[in-house]
C-alpha atoms as a PDB file:
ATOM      1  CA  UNK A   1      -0.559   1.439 -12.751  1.00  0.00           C
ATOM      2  CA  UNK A   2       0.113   4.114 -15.450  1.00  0.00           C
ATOM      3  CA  UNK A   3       3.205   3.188 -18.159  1.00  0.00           C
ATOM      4  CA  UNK A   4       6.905   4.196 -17.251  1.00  0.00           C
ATOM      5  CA  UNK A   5       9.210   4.014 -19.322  1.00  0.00           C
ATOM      6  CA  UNK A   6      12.195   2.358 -17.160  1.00  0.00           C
ATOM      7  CA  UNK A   7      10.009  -0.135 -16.226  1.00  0.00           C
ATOM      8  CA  UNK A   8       9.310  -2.940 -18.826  1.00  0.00           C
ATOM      9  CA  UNK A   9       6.250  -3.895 -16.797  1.00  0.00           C
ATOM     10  CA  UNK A  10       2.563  -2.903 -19.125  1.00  0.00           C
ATOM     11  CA  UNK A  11       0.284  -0.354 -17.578  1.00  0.00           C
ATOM     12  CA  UNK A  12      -2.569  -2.623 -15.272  1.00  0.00           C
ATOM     13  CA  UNK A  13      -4.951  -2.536 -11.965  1.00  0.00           C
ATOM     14  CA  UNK A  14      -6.749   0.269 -11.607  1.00  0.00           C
ATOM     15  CA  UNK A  15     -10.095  -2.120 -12.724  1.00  0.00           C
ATOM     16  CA  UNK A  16     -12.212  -0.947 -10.317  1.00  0.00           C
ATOM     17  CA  UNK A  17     -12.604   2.137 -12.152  1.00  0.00           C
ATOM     18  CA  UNK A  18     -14.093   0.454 -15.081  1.00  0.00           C
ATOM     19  CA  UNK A  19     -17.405   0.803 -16.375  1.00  0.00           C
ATOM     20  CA  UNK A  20     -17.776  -2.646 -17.100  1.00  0.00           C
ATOM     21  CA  UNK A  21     -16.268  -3.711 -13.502  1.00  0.00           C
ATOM     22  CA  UNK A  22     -18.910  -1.961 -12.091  1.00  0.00           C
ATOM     23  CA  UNK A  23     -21.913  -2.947 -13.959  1.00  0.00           C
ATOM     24  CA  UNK A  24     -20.484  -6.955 -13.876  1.00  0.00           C
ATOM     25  CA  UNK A  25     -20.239  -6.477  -9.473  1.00  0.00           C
ATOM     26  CA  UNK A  26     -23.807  -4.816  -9.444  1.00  0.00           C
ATOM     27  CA  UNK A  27     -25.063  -7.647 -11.598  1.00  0.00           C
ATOM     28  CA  UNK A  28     -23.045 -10.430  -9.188  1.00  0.00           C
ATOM     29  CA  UNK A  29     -24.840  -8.780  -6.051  1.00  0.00           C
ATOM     30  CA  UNK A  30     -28.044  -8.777  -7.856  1.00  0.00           C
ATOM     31  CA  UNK A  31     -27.911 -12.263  -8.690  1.00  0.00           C
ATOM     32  CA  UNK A  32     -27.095 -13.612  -5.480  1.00  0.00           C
ATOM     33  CA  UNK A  33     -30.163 -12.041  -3.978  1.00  0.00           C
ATOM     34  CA  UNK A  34     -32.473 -12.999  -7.481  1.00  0.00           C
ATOM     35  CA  UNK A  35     -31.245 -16.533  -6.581  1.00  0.00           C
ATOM     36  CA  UNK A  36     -32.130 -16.653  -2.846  1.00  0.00           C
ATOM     37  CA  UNK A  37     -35.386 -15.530  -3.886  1.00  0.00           C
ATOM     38  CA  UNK A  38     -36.903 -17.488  -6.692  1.00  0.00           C
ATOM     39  CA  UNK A  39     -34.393 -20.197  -7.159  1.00  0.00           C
ATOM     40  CA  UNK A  40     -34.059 -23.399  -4.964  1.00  0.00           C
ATOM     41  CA  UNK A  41     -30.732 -24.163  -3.390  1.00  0.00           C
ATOM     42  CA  UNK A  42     -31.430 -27.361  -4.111  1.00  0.00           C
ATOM     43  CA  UNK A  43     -31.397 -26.460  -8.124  1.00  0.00           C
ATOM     44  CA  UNK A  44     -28.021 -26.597 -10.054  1.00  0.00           C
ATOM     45  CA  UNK A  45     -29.347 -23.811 -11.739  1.00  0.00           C
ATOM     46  CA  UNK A  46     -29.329 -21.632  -8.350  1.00  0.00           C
ATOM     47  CA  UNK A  47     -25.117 -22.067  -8.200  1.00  0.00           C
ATOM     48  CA  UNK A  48     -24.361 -21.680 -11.534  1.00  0.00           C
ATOM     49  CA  UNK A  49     -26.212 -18.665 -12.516  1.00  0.00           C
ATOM     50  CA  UNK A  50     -24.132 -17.438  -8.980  1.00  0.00           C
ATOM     51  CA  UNK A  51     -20.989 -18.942 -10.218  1.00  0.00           C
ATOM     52  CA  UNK A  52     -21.606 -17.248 -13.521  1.00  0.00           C
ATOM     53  CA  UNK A  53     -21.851 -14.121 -11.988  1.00  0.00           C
ATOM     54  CA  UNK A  54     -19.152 -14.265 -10.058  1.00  0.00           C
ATOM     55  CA  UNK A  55     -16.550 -15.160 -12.770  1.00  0.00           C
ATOM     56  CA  UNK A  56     -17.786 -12.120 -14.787  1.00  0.00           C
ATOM     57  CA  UNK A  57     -16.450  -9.956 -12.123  1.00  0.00           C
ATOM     58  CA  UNK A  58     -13.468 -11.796 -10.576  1.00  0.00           C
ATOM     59  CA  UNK A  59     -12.465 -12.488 -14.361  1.00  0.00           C
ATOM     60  CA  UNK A  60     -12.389  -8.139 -15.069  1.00  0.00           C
ATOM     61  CA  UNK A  61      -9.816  -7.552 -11.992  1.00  0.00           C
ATOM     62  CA  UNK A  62      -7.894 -10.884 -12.559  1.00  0.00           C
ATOM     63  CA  UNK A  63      -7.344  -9.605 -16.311  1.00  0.00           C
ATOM     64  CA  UNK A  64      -6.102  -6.155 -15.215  1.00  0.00           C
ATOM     65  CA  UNK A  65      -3.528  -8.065 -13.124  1.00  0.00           C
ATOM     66  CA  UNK A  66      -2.335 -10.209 -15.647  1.00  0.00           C
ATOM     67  CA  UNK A  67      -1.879  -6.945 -17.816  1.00  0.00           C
ATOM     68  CA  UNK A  68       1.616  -6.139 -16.056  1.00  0.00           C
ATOM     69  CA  UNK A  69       2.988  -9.131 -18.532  1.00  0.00           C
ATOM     70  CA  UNK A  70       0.915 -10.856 -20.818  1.00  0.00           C
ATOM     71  CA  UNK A  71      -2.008  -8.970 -22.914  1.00  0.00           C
ATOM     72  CA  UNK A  72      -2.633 -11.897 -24.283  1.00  0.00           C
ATOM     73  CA  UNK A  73      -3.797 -13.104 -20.387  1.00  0.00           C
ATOM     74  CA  UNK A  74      -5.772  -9.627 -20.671  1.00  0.00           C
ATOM     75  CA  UNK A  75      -8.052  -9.972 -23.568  1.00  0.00           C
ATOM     76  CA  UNK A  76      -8.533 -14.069 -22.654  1.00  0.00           C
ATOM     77  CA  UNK A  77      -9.709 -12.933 -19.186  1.00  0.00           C
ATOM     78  CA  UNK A  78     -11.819 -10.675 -20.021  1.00  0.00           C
ATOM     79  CA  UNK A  79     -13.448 -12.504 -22.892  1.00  0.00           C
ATOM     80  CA  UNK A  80     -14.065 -14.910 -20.337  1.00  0.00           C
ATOM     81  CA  UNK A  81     -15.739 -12.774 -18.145  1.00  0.00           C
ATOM     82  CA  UNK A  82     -17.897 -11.711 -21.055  1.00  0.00           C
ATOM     83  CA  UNK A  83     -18.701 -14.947 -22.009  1.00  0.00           C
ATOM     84  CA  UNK A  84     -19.987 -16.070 -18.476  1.00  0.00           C
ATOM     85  CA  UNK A  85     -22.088 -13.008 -18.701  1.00  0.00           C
ATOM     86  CA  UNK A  86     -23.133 -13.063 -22.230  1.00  0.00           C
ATOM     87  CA  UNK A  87     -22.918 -16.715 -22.784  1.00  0.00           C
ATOM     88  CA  UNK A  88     -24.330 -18.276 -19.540  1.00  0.00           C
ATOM     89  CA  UNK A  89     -26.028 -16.152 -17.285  1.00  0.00           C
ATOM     90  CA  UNK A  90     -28.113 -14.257 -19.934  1.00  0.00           C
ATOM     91  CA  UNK A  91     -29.638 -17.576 -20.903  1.00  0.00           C
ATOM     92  CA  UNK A  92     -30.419 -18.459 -17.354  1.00  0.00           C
ATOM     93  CA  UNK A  93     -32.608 -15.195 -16.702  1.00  0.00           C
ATOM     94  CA  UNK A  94     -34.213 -15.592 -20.327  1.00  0.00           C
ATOM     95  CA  UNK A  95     -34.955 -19.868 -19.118  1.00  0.00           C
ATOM     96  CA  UNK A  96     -36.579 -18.042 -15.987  1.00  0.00           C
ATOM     97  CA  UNK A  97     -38.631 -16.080 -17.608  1.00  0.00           C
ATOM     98  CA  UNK A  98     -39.884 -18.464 -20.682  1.00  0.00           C
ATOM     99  CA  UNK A  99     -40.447 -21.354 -18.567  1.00  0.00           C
ATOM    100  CA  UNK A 100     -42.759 -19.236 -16.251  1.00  0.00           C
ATOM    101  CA  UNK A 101     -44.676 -17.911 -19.098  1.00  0.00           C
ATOM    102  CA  UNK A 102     -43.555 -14.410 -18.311  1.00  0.00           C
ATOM    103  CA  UNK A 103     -42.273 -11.826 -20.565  1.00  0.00           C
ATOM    104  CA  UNK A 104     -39.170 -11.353 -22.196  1.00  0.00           C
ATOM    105  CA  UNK A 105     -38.814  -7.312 -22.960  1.00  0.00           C
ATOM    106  CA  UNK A 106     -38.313  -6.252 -25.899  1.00  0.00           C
ATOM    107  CA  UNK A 107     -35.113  -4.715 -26.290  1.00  0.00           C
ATOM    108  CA  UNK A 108     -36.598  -1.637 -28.280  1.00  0.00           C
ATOM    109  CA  UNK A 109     -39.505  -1.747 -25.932  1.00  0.00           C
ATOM    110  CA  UNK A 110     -40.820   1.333 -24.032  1.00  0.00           C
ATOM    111  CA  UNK A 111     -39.831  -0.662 -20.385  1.00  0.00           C
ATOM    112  CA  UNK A 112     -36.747  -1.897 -21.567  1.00  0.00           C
ATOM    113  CA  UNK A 113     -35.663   1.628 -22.568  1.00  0.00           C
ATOM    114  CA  UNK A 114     -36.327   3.169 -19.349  1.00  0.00           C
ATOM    115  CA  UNK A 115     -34.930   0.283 -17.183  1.00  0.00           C
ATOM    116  CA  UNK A 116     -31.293   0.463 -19.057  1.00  0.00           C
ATOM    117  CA  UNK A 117     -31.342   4.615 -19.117  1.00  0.00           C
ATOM    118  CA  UNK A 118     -31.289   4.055 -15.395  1.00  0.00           C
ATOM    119  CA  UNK A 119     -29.184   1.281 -15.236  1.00  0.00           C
ATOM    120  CA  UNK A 120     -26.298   3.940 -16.728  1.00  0.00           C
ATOM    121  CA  UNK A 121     -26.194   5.673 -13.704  1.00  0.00           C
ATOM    122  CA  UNK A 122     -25.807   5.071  -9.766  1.00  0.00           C
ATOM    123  CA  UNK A 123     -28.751   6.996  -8.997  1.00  0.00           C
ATOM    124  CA  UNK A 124     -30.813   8.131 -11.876  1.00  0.00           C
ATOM    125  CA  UNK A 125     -31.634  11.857 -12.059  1.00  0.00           C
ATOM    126  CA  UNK A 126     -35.007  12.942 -12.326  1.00  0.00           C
ATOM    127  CA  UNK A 127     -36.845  10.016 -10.867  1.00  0.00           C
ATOM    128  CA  UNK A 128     -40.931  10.208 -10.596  1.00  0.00           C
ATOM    129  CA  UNK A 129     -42.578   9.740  -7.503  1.00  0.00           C
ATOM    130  CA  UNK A 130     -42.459   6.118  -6.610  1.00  0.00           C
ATOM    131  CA  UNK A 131     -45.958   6.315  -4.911  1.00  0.00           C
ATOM    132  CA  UNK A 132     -45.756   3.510  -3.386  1.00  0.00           C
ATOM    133  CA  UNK A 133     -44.263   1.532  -5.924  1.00  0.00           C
ATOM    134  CA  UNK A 134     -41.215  -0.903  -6.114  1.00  0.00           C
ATOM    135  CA  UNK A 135     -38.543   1.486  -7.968  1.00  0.00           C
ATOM    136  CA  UNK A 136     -35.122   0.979  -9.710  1.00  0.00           C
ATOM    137  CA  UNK A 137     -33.079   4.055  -8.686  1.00  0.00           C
ATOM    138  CA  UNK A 138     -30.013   3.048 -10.608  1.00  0.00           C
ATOM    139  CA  UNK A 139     -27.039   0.688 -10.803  1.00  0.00           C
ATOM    140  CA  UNK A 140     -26.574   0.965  -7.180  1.00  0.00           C
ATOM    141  CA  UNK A 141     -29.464   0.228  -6.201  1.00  0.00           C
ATOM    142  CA  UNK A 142     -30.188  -2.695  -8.677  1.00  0.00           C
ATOM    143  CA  UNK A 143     -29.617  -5.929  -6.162  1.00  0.00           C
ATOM    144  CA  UNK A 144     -32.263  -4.018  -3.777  1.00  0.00           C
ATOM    145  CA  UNK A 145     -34.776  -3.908  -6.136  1.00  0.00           C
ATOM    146  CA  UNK A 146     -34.793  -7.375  -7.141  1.00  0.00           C
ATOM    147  CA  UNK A 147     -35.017  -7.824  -3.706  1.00  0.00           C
ATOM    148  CA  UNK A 148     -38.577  -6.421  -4.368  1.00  0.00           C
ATOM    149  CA  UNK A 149     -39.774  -6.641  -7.050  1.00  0.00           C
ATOM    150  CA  UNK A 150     -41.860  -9.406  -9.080  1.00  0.00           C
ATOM    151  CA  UNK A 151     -40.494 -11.807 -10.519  1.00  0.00           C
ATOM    152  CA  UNK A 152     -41.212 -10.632 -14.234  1.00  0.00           C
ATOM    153  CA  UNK A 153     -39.775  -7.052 -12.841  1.00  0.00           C
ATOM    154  CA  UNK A 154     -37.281  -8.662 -11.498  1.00  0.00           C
ATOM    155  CA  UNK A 155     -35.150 -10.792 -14.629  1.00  0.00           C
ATOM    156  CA  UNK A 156     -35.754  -8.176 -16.851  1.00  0.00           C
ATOM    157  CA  UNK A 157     -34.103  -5.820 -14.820  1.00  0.00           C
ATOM    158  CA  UNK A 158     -31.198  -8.412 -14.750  1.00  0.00           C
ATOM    159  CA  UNK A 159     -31.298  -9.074 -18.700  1.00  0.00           C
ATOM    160  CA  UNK A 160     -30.778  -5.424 -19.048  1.00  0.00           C
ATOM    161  CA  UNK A 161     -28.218  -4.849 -16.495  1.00  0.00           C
ATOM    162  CA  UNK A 162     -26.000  -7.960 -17.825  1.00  0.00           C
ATOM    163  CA  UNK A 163     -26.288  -7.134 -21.468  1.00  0.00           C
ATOM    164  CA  UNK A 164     -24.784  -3.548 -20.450  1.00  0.00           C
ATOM    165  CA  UNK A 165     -21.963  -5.882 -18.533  1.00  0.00           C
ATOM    166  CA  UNK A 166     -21.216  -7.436 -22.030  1.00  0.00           C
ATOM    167  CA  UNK A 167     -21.585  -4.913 -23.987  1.00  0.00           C
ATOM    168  CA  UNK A 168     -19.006  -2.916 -22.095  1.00  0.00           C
ATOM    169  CA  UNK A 169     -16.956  -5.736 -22.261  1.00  0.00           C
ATOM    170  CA  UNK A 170     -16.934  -6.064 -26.045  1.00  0.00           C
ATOM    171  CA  UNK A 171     -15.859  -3.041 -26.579  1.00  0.00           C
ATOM    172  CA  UNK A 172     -13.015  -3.010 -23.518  1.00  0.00           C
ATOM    173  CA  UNK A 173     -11.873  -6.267 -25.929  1.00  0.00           C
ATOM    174  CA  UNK A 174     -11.731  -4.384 -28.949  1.00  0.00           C
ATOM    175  CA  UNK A 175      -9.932  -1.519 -26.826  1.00  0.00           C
ATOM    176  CA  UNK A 176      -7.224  -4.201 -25.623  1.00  0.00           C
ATOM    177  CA  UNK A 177      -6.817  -5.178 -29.110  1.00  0.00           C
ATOM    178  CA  UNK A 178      -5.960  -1.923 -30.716  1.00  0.00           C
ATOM    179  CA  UNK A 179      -3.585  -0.907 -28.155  1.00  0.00           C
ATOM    180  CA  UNK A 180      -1.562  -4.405 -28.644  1.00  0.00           C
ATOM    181  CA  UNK A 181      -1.566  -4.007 -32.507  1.00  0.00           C
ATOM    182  CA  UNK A 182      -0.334  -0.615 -31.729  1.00  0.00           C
ATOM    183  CA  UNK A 183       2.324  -0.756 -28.796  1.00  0.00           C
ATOM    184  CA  UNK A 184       2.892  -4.433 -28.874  1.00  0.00           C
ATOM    185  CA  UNK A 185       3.187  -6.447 -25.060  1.00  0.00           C
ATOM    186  CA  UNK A 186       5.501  -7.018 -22.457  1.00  0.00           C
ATOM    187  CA  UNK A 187       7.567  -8.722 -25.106  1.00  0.00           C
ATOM    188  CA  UNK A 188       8.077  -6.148 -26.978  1.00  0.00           C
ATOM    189  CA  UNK A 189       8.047  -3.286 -24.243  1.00  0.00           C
ATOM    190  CA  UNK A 190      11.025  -5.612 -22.812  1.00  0.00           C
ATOM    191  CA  UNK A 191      13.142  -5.437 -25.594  1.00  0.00           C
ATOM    192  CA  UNK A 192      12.733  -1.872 -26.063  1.00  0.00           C
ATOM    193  CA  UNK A 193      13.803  -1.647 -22.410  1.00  0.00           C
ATOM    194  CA  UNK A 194      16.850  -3.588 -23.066  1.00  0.00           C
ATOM    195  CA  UNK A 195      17.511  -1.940 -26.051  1.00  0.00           C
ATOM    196  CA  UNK A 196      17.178   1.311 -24.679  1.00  0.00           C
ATOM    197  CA  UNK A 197      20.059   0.558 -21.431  1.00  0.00           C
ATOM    198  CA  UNK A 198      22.634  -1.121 -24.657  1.00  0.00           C
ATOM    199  CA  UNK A 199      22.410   2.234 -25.911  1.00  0.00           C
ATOM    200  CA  UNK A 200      22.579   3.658 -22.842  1.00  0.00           C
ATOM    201  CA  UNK A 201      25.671   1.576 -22.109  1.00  0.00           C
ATOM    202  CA  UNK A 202      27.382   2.111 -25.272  1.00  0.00           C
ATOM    203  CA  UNK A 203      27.607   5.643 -24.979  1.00  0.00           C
ATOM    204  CA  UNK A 204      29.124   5.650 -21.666  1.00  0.00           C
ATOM    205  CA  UNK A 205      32.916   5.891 -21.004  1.00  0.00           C
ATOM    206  CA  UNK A 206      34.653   2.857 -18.949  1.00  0.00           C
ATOM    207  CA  UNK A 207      36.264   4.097 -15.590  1.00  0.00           C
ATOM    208  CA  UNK A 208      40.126   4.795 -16.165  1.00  0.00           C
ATOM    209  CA  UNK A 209      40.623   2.831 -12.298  1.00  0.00           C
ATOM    210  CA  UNK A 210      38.774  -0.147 -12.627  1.00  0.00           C
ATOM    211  CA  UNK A 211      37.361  -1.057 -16.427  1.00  0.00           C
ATOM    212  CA  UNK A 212      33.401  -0.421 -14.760  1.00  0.00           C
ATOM    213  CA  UNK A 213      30.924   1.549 -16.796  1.00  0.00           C
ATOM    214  CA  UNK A 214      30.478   5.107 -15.682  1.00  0.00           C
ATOM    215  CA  UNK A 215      27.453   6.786 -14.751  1.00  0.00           C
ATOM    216  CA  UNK A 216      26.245  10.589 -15.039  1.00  0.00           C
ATOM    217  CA  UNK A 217      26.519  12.153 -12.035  1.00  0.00           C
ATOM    218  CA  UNK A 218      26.115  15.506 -10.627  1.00  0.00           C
ATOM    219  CA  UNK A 219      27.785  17.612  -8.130  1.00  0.00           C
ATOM    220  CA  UNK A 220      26.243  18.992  -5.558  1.00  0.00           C
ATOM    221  CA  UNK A 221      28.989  20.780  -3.823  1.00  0.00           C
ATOM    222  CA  UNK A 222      32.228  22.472  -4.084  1.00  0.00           C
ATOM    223  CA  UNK A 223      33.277  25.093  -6.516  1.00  0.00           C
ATOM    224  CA  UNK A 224      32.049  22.728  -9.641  1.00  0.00           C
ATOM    225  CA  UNK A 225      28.133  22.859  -7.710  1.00  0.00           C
ATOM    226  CA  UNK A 226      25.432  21.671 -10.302  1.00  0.00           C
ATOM    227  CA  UNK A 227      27.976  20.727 -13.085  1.00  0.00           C
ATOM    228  CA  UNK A 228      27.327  17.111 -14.561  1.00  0.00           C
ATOM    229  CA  UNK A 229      30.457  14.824 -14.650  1.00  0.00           C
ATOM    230  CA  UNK A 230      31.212  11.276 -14.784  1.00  0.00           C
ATOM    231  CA  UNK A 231      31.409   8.936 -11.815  1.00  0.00           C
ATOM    232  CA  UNK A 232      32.231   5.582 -11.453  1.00  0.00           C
ATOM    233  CA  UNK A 233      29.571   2.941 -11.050  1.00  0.00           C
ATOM    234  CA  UNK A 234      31.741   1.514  -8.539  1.00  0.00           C
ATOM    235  CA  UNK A 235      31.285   3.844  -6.461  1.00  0.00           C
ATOM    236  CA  UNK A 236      32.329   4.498  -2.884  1.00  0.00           C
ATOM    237  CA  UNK A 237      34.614   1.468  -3.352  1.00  0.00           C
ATOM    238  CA  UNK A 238      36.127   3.171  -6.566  1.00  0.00           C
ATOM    239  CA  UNK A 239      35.865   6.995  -6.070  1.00  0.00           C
ATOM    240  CA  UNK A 240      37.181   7.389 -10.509  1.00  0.00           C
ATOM    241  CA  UNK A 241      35.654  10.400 -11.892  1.00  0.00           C
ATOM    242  CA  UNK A 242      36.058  12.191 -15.689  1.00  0.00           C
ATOM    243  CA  UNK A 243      34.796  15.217 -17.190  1.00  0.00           C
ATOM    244  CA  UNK A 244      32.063  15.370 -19.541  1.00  0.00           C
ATOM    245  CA  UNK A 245      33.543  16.492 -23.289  1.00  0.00           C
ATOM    246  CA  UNK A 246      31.611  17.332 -26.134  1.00  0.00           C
ATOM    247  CA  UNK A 247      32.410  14.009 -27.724  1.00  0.00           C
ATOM    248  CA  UNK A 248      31.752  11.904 -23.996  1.00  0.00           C
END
């Protein structure tokens, strides 16, 4: 929703448009299919690494909601989201690995490079022949090839692609911050509403007929076509009218 004015309602929705919305669903689809895979249903650790997942992405859209009135609500969803990214499910796929005795990349590392250059982009330009090979395309195509590939291949893939989800959401924090130290919250966008209608009000003559405030009105027929006046707010039940002076 972009800002208006009239409305004291803050700008929100529009979250599926964000970067970090997108990363935190591929990394919720991914998950769900890592987990059917290589962890047991019967493991705690299978639901909450799911549940983790899921409330970094439901946490994203129910933030943008809560925009329209509170940016407090905002930032505190969306810090949660990053922290059930950051927090809890990064630790899960790092446990995976270490207690399998499989390797945790590097972040600076030649693999880990080229898995998160991919991971910025749907479909990754430029791809080499897969010959054969299980393949990350891209974002989009991350849940299908965890579907695939081994298990080291695998979490990796998924430490990458949530620590992009976090990072993304750091800085959309930092973002939300700014713009509240700058243009304040509904609070404030309320009262400058308000303030903006007494103004409004103050300036505008009261209706000789009945004592209502007038409004600005303009005609659209007749021999005074396209010529502002005032009209009563009452009106059609009080039909008081008065022309528009320098002064009022």
């Amino acid at each position: 929703m972009t800002p208006d004015d009239s409305c004291p309602l803050m700008p929100h929705g529009g979250y599926e448009n964000l970067g970090s919305y997108k990363v935190a669903e591929a990394v919720y689809d991914a998950t769900v299919v890592f987990c059917e895979r290589f962890i047991p249903k019967s493991s705690r650790t299978h639901d909450q690494m799911v549940q983790a997942a899921r409330s970094g992405v439901r946490n994203i859209s129910e933030g943008s909601g809560a925009a329209a009135t509170s940016r407090k609500s905002e930032m505190k969803l969306t810090n949660v989201a990053r922290a059930s990214l950051n927090d809890e499910l990064l630790k899960d796929y790092k446990s995976f690995l270490l207690h399998r005795s499989l390797r945790v990349w590097p972040k600076e590392s030649r693999e880990c490079l080229a898995m998160r250059e991919r991971l910025t982009h749907d479909v990754a330009p430029d791809l080499p022949p897969a010959n054969g090979k299980v393949q990350l395309t891209g974002l989009a195509g991350l849940a299908d090839f965890v579907k695939k590939a081994e298990p080291e291949l695998a979490a990796n893939a998924m430490l990458c692609a949530v620590n992009q989800a976090a990072y993304l959401l750091k800085r959309q924090i930092e973002s939300q911050g700014r713009d509240f130290a700058e243009n304040g919250g509904f609070t404030e966008r309320l009262y400058a509403t308000r303030m903006k209608m007494r103004n409004e009000q103050a300036d505008t003559p009261a209706c000789a007929e009945c004592g209502k405030p007038m409004r600005k009105r303009t005609a659209k027929s007749g021999a005074h076509a396209g010529k502002d006046f005032w009209g009563c707010s009452g009106y059609p039940d009080c039909k008081g009218t008065r022309e528009i002076s320098d002064g009022v």
